[in-house]
Protein backbone atom coordinates (compact mmCIF):
# COMPACT_ATOMS: atom_id res chain seq x y z
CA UNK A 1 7.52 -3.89 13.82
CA UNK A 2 6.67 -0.63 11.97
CA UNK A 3 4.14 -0.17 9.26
CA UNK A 4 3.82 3.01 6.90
CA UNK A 5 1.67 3.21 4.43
CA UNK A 6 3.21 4.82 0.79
CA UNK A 7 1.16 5.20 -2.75
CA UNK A 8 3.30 4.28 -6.02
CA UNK A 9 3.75 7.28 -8.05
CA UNK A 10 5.61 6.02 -10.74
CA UNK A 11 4.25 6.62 -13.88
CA UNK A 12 4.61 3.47 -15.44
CA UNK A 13 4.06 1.37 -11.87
CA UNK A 14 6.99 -0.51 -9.93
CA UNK A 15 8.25 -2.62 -13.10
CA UNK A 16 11.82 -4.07 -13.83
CA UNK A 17 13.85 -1.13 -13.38
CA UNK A 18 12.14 0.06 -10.38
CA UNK A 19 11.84 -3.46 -9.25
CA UNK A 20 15.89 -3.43 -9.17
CA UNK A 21 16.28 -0.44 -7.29
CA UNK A 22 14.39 -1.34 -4.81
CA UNK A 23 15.56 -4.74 -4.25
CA UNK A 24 19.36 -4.38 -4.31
CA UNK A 25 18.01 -1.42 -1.09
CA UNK A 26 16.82 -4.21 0.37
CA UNK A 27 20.67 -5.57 1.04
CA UNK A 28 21.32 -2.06 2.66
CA UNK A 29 19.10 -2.53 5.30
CA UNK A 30 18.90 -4.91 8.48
CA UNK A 31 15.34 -5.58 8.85
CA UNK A 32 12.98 -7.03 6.97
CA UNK A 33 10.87 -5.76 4.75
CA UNK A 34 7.42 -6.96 3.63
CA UNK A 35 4.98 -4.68 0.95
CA UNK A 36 1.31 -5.66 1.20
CA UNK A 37 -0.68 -4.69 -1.80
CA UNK A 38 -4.65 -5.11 -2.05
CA UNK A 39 -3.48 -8.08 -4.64
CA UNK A 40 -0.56 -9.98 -2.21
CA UNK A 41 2.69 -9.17 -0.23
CA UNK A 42 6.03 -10.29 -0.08
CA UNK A 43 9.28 -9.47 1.78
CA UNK A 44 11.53 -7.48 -0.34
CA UNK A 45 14.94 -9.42 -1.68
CA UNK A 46 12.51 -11.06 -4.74
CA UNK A 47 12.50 -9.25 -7.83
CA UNK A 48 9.68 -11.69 -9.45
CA UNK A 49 7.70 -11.66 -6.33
CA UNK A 50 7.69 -7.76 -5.95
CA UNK A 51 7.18 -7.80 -9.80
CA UNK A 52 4.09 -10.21 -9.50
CA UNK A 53 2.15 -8.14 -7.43
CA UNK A 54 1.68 -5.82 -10.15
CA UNK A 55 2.16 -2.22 -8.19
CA UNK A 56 0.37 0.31 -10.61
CA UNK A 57 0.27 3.66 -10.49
CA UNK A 58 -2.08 5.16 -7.43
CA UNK A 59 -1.54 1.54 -5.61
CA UNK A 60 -1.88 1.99 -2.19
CA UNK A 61 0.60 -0.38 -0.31
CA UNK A 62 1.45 -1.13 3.38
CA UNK A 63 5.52 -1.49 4.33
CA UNK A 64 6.57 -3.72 7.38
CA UNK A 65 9.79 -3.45 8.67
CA UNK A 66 11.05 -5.78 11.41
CA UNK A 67 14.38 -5.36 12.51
CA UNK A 68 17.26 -3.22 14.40
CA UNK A 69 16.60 -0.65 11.90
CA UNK A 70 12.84 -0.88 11.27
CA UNK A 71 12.20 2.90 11.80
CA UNK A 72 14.84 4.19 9.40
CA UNK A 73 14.07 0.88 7.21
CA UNK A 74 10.48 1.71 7.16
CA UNK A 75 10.96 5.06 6.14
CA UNK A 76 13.59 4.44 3.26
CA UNK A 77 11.48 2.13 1.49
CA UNK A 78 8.01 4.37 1.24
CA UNK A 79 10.17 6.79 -0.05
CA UNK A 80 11.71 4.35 -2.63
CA UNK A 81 8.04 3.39 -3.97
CA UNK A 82 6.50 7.00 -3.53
CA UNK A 83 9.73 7.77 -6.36
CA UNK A 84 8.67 8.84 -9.66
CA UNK A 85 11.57 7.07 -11.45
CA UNK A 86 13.10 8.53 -13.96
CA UNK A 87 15.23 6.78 -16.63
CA UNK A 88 16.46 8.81 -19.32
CA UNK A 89 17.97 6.64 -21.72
CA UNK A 90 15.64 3.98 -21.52
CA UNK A 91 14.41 2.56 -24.65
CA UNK A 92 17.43 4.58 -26.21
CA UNK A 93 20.01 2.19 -26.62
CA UNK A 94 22.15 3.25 -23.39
């Protein structure tokens, strides 16, 4: 197992489009991955779940990786919630 430790920087916190990014990694990746947050944790692959923990802005979370990848895993996934997302065309139409 390898923990890292990563901080959402996201402006608006890990919500839906985030959430979806982050989740279809999850299929890229052997190991498993689990993201406690001072409110819960959950292994990655469930949109609601990740959504319910309610990852603001500043959160400081805790990735687990178990796996024949877990390093590399690990590593992929605190960068994906230390992203500041951008989204151009949201709330635009397109």
């Amino acid at each position: 197992m390898v923990e890292v430790k990563a901080v959402i920087k996201n402006e608006a916190g890990i919500h839906c489009r985030p959430t979806a990014v982050i989740t279809q990694a999850a299929a890229e990746v052997d190991s498993v991955i689990t993201v406690i947050s001072p409110d819960g944790s959950c292994e990655i692959g469930s949109a609601l779940e990740l959504l319910m923990l309610g990852l603001e802005p500043g959160t400081q979370i805790k990735i687990q990786a178990v796996g024949s990848d877990e390093v590399a895993a690990a590593e992929k996934f605190r960068k994906l919630f230390e992203t500041n997302f951008d989204f151009p065309n949201a709330g635009q139409g397109g």
